[in-house]
N, C-alpha and C. Protein backbone atom coordinates (compact mmCIF):
# COMPACT_ATOMS: atom_id res chain seq x y z
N UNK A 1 -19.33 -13.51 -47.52
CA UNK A 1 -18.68 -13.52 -48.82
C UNK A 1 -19.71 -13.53 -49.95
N UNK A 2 -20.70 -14.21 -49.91
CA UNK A 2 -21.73 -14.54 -50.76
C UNK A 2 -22.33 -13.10 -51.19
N UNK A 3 -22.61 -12.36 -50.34
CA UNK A 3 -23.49 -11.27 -50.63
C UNK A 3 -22.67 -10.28 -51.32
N UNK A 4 -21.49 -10.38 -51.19
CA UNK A 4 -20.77 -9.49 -51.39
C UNK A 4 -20.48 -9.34 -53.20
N UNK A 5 -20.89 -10.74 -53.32
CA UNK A 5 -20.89 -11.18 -55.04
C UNK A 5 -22.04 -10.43 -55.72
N UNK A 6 -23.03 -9.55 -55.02
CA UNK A 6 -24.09 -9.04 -55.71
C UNK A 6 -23.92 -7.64 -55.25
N UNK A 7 -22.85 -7.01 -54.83
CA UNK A 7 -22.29 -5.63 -54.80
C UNK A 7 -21.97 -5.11 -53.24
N UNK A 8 -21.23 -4.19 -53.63
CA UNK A 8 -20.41 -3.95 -52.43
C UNK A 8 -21.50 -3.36 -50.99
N UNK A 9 -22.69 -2.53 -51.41
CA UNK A 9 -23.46 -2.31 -50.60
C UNK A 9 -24.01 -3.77 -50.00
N UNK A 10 -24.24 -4.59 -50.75
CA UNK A 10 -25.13 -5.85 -49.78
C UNK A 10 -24.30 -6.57 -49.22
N UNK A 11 -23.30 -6.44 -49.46
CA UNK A 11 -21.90 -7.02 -48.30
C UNK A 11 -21.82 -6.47 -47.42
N UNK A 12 -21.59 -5.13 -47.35
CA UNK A 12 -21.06 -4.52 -46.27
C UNK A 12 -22.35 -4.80 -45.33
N UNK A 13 -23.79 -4.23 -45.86
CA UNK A 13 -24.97 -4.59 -45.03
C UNK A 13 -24.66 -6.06 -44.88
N UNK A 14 -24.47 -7.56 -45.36
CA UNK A 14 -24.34 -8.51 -44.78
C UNK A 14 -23.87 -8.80 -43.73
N UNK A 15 -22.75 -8.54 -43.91
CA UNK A 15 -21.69 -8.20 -43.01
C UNK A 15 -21.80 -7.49 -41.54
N UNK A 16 -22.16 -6.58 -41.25
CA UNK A 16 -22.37 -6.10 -40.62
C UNK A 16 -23.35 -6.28 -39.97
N UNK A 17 -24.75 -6.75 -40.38
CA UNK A 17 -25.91 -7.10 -39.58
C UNK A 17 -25.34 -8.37 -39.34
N UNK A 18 -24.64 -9.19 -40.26
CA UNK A 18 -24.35 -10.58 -39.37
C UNK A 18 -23.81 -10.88 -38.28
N UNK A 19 -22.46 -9.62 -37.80
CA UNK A 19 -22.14 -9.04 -36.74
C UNK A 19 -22.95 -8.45 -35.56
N UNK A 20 -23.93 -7.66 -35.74
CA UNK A 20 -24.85 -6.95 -35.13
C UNK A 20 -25.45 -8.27 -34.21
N UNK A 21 -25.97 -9.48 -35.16
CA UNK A 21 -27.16 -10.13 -34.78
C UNK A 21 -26.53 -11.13 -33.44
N UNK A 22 -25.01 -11.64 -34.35
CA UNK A 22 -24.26 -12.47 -33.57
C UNK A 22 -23.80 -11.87 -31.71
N UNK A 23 -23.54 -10.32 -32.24
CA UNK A 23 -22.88 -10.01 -30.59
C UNK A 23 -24.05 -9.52 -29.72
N UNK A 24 -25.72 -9.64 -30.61
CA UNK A 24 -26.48 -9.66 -29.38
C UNK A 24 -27.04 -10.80 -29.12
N UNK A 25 -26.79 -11.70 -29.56
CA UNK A 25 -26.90 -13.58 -29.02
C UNK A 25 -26.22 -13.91 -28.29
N UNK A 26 -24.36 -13.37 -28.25
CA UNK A 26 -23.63 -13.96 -28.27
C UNK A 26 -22.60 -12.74 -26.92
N UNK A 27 -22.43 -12.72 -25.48
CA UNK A 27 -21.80 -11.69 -24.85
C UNK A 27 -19.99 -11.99 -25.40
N UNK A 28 -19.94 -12.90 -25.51
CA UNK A 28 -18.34 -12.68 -25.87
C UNK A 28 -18.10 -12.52 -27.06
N UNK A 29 -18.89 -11.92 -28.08
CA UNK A 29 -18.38 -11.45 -29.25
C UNK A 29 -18.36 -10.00 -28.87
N UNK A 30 -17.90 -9.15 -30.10
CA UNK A 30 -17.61 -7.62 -30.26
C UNK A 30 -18.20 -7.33 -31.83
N UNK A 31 -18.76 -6.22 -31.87
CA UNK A 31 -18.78 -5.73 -32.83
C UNK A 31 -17.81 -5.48 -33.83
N UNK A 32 -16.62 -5.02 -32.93
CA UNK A 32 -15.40 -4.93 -33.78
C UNK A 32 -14.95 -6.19 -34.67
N UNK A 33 -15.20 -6.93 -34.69
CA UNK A 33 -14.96 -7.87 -35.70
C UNK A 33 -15.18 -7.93 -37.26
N UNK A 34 -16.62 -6.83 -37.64
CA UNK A 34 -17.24 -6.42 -38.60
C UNK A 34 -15.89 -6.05 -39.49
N UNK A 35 -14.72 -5.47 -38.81
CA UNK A 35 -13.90 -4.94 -39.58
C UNK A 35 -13.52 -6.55 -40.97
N UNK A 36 -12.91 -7.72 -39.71
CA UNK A 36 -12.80 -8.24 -40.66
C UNK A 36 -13.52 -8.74 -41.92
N UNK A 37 -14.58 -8.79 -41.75
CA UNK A 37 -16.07 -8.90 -42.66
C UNK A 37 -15.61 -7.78 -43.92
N UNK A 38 -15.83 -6.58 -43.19
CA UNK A 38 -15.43 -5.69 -44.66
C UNK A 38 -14.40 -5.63 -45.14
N UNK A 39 -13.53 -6.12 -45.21
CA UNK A 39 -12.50 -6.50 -45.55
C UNK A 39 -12.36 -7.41 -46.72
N UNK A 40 -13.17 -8.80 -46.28
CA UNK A 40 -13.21 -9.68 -47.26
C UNK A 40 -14.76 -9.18 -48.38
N UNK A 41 -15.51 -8.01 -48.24
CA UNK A 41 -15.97 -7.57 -48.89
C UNK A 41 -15.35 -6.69 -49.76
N UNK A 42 -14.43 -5.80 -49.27
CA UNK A 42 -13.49 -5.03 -50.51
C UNK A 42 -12.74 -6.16 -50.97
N UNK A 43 -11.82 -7.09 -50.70
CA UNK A 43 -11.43 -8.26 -51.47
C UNK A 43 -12.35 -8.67 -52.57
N UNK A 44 -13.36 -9.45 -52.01
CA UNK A 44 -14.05 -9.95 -53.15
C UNK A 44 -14.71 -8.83 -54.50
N UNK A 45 -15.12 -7.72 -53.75
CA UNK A 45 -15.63 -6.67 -54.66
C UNK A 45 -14.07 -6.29 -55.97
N UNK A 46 -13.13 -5.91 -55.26
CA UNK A 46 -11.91 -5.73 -56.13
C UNK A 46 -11.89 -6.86 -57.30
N UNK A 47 -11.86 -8.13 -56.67
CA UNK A 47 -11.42 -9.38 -57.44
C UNK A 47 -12.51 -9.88 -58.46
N UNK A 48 -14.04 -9.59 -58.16
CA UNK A 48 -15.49 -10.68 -58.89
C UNK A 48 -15.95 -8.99 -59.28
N UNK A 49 -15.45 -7.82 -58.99
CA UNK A 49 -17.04 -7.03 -59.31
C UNK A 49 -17.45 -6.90 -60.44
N UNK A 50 -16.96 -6.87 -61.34
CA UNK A 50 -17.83 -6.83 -62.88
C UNK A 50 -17.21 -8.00 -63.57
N UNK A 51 -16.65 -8.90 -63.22
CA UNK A 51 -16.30 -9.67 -64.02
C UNK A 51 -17.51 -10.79 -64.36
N UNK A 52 -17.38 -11.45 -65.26
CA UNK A 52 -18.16 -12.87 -65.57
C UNK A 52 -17.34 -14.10 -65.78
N UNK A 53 -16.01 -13.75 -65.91
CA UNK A 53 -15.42 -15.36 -65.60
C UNK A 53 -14.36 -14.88 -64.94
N UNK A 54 -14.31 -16.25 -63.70
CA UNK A 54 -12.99 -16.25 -62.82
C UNK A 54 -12.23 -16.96 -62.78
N UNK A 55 -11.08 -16.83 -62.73
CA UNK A 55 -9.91 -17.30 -63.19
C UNK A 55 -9.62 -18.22 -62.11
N UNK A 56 -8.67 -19.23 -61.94
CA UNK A 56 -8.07 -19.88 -60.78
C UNK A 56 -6.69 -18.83 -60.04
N UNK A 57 -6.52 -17.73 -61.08
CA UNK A 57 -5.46 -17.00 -60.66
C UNK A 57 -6.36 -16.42 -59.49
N UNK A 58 -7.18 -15.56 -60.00
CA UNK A 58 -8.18 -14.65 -59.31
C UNK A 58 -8.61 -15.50 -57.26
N UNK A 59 -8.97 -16.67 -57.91
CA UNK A 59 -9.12 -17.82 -56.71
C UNK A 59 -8.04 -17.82 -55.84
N UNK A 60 -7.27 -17.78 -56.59
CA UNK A 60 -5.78 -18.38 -55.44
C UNK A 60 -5.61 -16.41 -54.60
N UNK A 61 -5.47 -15.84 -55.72
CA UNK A 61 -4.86 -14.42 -55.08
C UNK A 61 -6.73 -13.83 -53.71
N UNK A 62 -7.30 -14.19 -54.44
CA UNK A 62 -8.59 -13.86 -52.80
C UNK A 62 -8.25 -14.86 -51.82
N UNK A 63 -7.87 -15.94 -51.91
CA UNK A 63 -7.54 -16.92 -50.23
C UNK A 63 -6.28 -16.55 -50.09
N UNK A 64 -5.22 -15.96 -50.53
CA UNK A 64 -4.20 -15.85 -49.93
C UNK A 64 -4.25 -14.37 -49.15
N UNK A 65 -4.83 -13.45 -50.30
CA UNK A 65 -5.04 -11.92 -49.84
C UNK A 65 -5.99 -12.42 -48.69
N UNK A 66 -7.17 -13.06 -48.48
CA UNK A 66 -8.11 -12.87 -47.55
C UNK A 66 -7.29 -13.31 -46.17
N UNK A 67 -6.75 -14.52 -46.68
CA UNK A 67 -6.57 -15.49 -45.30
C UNK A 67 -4.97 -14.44 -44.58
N UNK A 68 -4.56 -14.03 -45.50
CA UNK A 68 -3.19 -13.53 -44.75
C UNK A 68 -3.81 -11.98 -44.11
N UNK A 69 -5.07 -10.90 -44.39
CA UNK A 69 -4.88 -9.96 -43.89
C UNK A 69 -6.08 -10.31 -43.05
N UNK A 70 -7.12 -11.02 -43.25
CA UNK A 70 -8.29 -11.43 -41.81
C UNK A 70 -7.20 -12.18 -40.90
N UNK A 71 -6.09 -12.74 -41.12
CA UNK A 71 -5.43 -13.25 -39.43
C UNK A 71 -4.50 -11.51 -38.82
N UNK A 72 -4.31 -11.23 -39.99
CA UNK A 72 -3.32 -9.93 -39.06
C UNK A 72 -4.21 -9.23 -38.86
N UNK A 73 -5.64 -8.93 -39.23
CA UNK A 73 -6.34 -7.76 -38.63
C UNK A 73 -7.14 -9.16 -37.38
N UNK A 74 -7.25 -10.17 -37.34
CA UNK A 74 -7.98 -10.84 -36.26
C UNK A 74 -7.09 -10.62 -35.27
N UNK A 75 -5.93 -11.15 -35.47
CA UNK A 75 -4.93 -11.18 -34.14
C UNK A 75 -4.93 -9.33 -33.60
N UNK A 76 -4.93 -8.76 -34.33
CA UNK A 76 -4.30 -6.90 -33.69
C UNK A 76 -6.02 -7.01 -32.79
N UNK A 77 -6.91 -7.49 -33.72
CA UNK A 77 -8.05 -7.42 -32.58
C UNK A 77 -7.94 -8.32 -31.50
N UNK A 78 -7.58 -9.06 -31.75
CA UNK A 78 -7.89 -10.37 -30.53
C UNK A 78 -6.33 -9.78 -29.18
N UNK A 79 -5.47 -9.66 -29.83
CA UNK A 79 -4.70 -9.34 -28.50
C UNK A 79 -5.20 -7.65 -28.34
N UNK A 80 -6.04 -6.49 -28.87
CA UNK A 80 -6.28 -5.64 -28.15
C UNK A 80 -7.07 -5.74 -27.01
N UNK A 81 -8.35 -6.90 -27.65
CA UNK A 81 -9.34 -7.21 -26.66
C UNK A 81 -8.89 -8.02 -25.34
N UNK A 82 -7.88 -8.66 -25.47
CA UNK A 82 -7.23 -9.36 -24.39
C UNK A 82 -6.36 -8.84 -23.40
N UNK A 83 -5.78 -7.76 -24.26
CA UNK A 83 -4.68 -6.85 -23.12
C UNK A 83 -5.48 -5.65 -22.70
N UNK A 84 -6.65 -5.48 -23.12
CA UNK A 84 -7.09 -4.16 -22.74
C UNK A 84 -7.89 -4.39 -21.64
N UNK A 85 -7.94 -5.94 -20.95
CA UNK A 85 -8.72 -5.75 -19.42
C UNK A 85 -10.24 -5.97 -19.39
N UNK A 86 -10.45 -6.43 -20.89
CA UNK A 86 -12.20 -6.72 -20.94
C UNK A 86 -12.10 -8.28 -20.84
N UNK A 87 -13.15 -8.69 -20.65
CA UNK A 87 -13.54 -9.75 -20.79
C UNK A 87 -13.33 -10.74 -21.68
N UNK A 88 -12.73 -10.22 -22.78
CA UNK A 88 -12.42 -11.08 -24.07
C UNK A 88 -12.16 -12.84 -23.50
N UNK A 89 -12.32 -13.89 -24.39
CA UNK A 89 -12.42 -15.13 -24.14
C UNK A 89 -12.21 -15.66 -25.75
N UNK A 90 -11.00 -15.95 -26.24
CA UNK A 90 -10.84 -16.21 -27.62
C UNK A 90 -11.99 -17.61 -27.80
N UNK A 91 -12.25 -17.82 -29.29
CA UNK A 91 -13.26 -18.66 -29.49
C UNK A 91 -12.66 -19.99 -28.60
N UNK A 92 -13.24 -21.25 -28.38
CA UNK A 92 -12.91 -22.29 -28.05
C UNK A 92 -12.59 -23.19 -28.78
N UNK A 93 -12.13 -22.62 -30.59
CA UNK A 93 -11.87 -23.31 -31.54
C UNK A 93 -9.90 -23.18 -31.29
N UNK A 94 -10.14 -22.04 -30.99
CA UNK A 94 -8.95 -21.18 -30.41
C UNK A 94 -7.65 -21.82 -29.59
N UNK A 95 -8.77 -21.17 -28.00
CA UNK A 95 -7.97 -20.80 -27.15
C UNK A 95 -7.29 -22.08 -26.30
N UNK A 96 -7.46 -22.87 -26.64
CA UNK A 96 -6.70 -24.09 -25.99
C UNK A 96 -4.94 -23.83 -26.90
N UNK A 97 -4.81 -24.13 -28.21
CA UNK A 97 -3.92 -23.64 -29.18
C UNK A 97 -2.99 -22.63 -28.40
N UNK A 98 -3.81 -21.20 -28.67
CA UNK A 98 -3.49 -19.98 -27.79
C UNK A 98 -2.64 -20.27 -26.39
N UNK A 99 -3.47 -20.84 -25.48
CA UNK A 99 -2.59 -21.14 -23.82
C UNK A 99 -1.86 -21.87 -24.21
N UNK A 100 -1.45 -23.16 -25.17
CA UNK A 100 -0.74 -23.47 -24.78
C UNK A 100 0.98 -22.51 -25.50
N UNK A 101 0.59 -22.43 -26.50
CA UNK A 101 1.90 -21.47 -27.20
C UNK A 101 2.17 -20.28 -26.11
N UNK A 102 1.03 -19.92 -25.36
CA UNK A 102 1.66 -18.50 -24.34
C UNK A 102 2.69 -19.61 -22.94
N UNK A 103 1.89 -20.87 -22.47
CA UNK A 103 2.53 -21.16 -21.49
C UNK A 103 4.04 -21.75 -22.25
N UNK A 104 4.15 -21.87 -23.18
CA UNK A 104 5.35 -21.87 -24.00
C UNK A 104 6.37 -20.62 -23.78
N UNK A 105 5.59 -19.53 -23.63
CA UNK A 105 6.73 -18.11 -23.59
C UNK A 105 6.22 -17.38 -24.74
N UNK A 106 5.69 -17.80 -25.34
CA UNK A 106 5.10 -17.24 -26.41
C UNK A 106 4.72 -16.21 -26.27
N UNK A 107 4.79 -14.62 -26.82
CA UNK A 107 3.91 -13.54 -26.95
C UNK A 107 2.37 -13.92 -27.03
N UNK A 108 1.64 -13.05 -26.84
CA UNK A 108 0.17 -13.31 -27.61
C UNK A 108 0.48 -13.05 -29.09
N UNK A 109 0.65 -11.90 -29.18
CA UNK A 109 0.01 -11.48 -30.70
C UNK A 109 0.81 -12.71 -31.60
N UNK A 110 1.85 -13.09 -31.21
CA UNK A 110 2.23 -14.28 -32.07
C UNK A 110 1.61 -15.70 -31.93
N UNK A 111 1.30 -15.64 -30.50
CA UNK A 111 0.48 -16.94 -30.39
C UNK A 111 -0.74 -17.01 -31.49
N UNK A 112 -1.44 -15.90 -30.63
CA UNK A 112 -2.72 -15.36 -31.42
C UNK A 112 -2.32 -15.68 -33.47
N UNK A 113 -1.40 -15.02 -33.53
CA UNK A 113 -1.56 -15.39 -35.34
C UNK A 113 -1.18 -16.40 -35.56
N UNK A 114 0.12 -17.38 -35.09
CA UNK A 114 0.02 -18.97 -34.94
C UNK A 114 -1.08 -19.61 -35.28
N UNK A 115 -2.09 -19.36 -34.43
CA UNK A 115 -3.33 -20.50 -33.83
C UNK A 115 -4.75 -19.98 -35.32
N UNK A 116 -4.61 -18.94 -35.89
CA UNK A 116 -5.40 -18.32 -36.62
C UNK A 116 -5.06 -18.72 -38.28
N UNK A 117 -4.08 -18.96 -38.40
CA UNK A 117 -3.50 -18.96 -39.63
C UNK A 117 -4.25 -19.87 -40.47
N UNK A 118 -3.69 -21.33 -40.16
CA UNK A 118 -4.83 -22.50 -40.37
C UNK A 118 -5.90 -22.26 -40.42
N UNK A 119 -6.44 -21.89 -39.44
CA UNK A 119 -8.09 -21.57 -39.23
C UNK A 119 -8.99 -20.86 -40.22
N UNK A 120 -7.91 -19.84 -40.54
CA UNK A 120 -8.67 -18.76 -42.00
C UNK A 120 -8.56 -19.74 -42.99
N UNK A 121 -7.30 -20.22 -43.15
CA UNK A 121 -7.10 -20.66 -44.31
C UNK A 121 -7.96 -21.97 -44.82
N UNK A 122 -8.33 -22.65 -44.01
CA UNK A 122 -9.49 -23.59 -44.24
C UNK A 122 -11.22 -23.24 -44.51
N UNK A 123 -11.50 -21.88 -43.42
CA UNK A 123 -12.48 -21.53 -43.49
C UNK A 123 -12.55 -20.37 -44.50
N UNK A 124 -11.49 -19.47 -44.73
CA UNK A 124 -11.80 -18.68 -45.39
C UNK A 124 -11.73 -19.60 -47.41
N UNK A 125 -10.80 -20.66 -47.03
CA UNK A 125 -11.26 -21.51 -48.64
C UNK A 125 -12.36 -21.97 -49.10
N UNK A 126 -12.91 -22.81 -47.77
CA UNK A 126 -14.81 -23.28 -48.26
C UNK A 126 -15.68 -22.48 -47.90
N UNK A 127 -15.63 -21.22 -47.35
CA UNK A 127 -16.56 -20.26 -47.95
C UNK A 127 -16.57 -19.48 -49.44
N UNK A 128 -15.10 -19.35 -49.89
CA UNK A 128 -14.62 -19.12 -50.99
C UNK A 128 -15.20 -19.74 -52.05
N UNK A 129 -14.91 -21.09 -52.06
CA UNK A 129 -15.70 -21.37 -52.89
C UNK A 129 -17.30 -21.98 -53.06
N UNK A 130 -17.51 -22.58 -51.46
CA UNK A 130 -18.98 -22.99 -51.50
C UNK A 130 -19.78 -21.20 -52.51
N UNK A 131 -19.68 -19.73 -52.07
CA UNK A 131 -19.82 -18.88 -52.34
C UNK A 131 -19.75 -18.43 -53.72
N UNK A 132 -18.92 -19.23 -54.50
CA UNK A 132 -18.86 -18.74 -55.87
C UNK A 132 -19.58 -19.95 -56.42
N UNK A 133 -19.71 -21.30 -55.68
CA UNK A 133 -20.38 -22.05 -56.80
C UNK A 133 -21.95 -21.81 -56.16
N UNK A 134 -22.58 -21.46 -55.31
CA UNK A 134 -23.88 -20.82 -55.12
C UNK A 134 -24.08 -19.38 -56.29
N UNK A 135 -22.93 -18.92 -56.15
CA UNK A 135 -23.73 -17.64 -57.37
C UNK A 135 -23.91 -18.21 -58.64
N UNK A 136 -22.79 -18.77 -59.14
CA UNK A 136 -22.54 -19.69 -60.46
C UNK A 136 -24.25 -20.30 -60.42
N UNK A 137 -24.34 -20.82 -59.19
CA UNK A 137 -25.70 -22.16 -60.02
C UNK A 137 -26.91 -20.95 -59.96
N UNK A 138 -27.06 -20.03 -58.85
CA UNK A 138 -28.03 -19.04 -58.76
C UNK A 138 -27.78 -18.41 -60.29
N UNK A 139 -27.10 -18.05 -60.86
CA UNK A 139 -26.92 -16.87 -62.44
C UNK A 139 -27.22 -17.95 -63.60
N UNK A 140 -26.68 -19.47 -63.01
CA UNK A 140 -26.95 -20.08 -63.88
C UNK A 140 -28.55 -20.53 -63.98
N UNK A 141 -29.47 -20.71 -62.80
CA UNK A 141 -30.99 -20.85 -62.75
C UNK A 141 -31.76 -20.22 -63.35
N UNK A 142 -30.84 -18.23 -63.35
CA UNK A 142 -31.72 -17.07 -63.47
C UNK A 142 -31.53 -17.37 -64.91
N UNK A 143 -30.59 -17.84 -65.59
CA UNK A 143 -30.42 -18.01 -66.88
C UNK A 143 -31.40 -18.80 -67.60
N UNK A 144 -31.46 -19.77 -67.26
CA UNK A 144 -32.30 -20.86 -67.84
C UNK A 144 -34.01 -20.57 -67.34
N UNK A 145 -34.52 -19.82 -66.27
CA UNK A 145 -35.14 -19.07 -66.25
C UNK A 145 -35.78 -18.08 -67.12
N UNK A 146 -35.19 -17.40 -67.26
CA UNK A 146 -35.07 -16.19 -68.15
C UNK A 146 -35.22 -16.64 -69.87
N UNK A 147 -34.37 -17.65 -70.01
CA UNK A 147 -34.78 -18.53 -71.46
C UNK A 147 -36.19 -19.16 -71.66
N UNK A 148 -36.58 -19.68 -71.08
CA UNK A 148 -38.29 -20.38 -70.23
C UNK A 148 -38.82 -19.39 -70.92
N UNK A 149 -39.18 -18.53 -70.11
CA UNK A 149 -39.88 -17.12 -70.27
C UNK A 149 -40.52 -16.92 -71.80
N UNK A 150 -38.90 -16.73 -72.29
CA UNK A 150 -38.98 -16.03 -74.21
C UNK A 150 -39.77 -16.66 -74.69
């Protein structure tokens, strides 16, 4: 999210190498995940890109836009990777949640967005804002910086 506050190219590169780095550390990740990454990079780019002040409207409409379309694009990924016969292994933040709503009768893809919902919505809020008050104090440094100088 952070990078994405200094334009849409260094997001998407964030994003994406952060993906890259993670699924060669990591065998049960996928690359495909990057999707959701750019995602919350066109979000934030739409919502912060030229602006200089943000609104609490602006705040509320990126965690609701983020958190409601990173669970429907997580879940369409997470039950493709699961029904398609690979190896998939949902996180372990997860999949306890997950089994138990399926041994319930539960579909996946509904389990799957069940168990996700919460999850964005907490994580996708304190990156939200830890992310805007790091640029805030970074623009605000370069500022007082930049005054020094004169």
């Amino acid at each position: 999210m952070f990078a994405s506050l200094y334009g849409l190219v260094a997001g998407c590169l964030a994003a994406y190498l952060c993906h890259l780095f993670t699924s060669l550390l990591d065998i049960n990740t996928n690359i495909i995940w990057t999707i959701c990454s750019l995602t919350i990079v066109l979000i934030f780019r739409f919502f912060f890109g030229k602006r200089k002040k943000v609104s609490w409207i602006d705040i509320i409409c990126v965690i609701v836009l983020t958190v409601v379309l990173i669970t429907i694009e997580g879940t369409i990924i997470a039950t493709a990777l699961a029904v398609s016969g690979s190896d998939y292994l949902e996180p372990s933040s997860l999949s306890t949640s997950i089994f138990t709503l399926l041994a319930s009768g539960m579909p996946y893809f509904t389990a799957a967005f069940l168990v996700r919902l919460p999850v964005n919505l907490i994580d996708k809020t304190v990156s939200l804002i830890f992310s805007l008050m790091l640029y805030f104090l970074i623009s605000k440094i370069k500022e007082i910086y930049s005054k020094a100088k004169e």
